[in-house]
Protein backbone atom coordinates (compact mmCIF):
# COMPACT_ATOMS: atom_id res chain seq x y z
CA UNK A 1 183.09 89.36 15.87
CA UNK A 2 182.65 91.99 13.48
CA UNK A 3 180.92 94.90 13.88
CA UNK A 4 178.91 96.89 11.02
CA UNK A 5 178.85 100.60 12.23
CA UNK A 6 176.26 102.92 10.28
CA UNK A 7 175.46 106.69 11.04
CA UNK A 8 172.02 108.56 11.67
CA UNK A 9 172.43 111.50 12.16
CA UNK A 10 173.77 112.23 15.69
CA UNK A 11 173.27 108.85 17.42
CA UNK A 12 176.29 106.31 15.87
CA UNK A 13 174.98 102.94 16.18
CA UNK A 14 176.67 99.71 15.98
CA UNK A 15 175.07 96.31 15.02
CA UNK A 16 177.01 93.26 15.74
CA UNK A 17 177.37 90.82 12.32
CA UNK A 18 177.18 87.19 14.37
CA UNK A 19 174.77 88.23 17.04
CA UNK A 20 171.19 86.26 15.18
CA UNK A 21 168.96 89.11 17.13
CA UNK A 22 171.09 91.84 15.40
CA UNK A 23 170.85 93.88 18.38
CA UNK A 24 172.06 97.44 18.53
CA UNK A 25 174.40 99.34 20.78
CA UNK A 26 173.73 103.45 20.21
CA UNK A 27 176.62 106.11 21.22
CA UNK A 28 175.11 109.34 21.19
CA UNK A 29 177.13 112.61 20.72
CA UNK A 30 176.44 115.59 23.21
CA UNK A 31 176.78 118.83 21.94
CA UNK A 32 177.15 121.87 24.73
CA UNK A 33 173.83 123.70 23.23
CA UNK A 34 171.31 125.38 25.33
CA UNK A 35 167.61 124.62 23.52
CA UNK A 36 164.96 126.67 23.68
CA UNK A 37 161.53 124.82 22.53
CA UNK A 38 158.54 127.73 21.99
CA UNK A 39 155.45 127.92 20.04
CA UNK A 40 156.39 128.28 16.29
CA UNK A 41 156.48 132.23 15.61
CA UNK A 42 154.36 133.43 13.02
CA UNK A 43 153.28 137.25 11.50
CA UNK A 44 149.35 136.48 12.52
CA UNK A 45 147.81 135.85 15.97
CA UNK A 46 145.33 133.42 17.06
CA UNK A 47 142.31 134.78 16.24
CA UNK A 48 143.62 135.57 12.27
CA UNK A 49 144.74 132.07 12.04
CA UNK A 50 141.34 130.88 13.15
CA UNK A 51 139.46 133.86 10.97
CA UNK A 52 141.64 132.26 7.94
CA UNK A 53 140.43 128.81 8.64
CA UNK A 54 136.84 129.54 8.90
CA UNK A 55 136.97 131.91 6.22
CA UNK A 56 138.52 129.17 3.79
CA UNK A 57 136.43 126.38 4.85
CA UNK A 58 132.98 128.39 4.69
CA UNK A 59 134.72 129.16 1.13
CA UNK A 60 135.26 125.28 0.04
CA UNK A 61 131.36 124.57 1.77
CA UNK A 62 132.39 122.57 4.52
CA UNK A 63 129.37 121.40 6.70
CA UNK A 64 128.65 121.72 10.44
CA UNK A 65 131.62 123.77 11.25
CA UNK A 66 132.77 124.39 15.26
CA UNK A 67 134.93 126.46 16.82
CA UNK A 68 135.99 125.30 20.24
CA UNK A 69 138.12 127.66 22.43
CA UNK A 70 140.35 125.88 24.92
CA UNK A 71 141.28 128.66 26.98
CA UNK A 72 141.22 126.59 30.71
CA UNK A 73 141.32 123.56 28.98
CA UNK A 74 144.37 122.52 27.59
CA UNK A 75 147.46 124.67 26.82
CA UNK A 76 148.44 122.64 23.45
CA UNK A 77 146.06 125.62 21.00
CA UNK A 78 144.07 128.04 21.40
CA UNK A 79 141.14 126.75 19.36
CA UNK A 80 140.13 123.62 17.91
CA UNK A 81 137.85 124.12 14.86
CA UNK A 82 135.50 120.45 13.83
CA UNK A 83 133.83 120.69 10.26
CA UNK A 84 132.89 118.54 8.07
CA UNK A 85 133.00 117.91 4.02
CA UNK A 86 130.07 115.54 2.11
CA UNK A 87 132.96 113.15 0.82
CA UNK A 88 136.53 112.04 1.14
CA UNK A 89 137.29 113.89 -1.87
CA UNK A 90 135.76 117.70 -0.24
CA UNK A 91 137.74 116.18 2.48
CA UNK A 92 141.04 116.41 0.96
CA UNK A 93 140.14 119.38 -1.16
CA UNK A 94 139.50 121.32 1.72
CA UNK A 95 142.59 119.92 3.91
CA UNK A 96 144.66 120.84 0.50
CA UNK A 97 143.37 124.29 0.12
CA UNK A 98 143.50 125.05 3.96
CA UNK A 99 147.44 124.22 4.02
CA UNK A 100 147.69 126.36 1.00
CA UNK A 101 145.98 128.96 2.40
CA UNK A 102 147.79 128.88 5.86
CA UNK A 103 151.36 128.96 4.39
CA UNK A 104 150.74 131.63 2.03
CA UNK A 105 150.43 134.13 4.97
CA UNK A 106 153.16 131.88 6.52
CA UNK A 107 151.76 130.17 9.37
CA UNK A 108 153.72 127.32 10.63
CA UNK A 109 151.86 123.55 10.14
CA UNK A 110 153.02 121.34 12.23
CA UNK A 111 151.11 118.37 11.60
CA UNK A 112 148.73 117.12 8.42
CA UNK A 113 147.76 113.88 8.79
CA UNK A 114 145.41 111.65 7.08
CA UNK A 115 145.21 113.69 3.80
CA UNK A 116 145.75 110.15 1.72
CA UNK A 117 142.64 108.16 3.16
CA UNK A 118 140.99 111.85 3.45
CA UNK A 119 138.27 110.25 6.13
CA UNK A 120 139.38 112.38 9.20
CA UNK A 121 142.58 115.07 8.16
CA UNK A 122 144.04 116.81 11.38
CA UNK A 123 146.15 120.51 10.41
CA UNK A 124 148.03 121.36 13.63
CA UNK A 125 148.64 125.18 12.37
CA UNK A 126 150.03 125.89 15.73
CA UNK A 127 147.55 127.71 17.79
CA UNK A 128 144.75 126.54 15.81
CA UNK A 129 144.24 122.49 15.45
CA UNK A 130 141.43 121.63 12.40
CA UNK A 131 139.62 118.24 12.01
CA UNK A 132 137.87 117.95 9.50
CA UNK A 133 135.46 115.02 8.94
CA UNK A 134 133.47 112.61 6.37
CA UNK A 135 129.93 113.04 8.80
CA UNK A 136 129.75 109.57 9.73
CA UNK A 137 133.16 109.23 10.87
CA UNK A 138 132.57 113.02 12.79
CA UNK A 139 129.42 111.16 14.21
CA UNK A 140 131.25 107.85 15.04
CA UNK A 141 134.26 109.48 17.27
CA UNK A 142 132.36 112.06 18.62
CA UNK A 143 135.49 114.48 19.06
CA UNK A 144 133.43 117.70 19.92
CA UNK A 145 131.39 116.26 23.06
CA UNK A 146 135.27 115.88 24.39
CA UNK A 147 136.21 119.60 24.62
CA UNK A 148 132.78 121.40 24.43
CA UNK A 149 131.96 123.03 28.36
CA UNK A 150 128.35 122.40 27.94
CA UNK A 151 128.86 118.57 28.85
CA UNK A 152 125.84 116.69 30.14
CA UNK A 153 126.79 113.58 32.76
CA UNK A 154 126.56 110.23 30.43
CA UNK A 155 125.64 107.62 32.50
CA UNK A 156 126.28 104.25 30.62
CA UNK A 157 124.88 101.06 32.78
CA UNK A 158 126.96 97.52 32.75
CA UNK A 159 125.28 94.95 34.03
CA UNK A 160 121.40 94.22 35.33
CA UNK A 161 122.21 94.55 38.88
CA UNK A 162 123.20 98.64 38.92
């Protein structure tokens, strides 16, 4: 049996030629290194970074916008700001300009994802997370009645009986 080894990165993996599943066997290499893993460090604090994003998307006339603090909440951000744009195109505009914006005073972005389809774009900047909508598809997932305090009991009914 011959074996085809191939390298990525720091895992050595080994697929076996004759076996018809081509399964793998990985070999990873340990390093003695002590990791640290901490919030990406950057020159402004929370509330700049969320004064920049408000500030740039009041600037590009994004609709509706809402800041959420998640102080007791959750410990991924400090804020999560919803807004929206009138089309997939103010969508992307503003995502694009936002990113600009945010790593010209050299905050950290973690995440930017669905800048291509431009419907929903999420911009982890670190302490700050931004979604910013199309309205329909703001209305359809409904992301602010998730993390906003003031939430009224929904009662939904399944059945006739209850």
């Amino acid at each position: 049996m011959r074996l085809r080894p191939r390298k990525f990165g720091s895992v050595h993996e080994t697929a076996h030629a004759n076996d018809p599943s081509n399964a793998t066997i990985q070999t990873a290499w340990i390093f003695k290194q002590e990791i640290n893993i901490t919030k990406a460090q950057t020159e402004l604090n929370p509330n700049q970074i969320l004064r920049l994003i408000t500030t740039s998307l009041n600037d590009d006339k994004a609709e509706n916008i809402l800041t959420i603090p998640l102080d007791g909440k959750s410990a991924m951000a400090d804020y999560i700001v919803v807004a929206s744009g009138a089309s997939s195109r103010q969508v992307a505009a503003m995502a694009e300009h936002l990113e600009f914006k945010l790593k010209q005073k050299k905050v950290d972005i973690l995440g930017l994802e669905g800048l291509r389809q431009a419907d929903w774009v999420l911009i982890d900047a670190n302490d700050v997370i931004v979604h910013i909508f199309r309205p329909e598809v703001r209305e359809f997932y409904g992301l602010e009645r998730m993390w906003t305090s003031d939430i009224s009991a929904e009662i939904v009914k399944i059945g006739g009986d209850l």
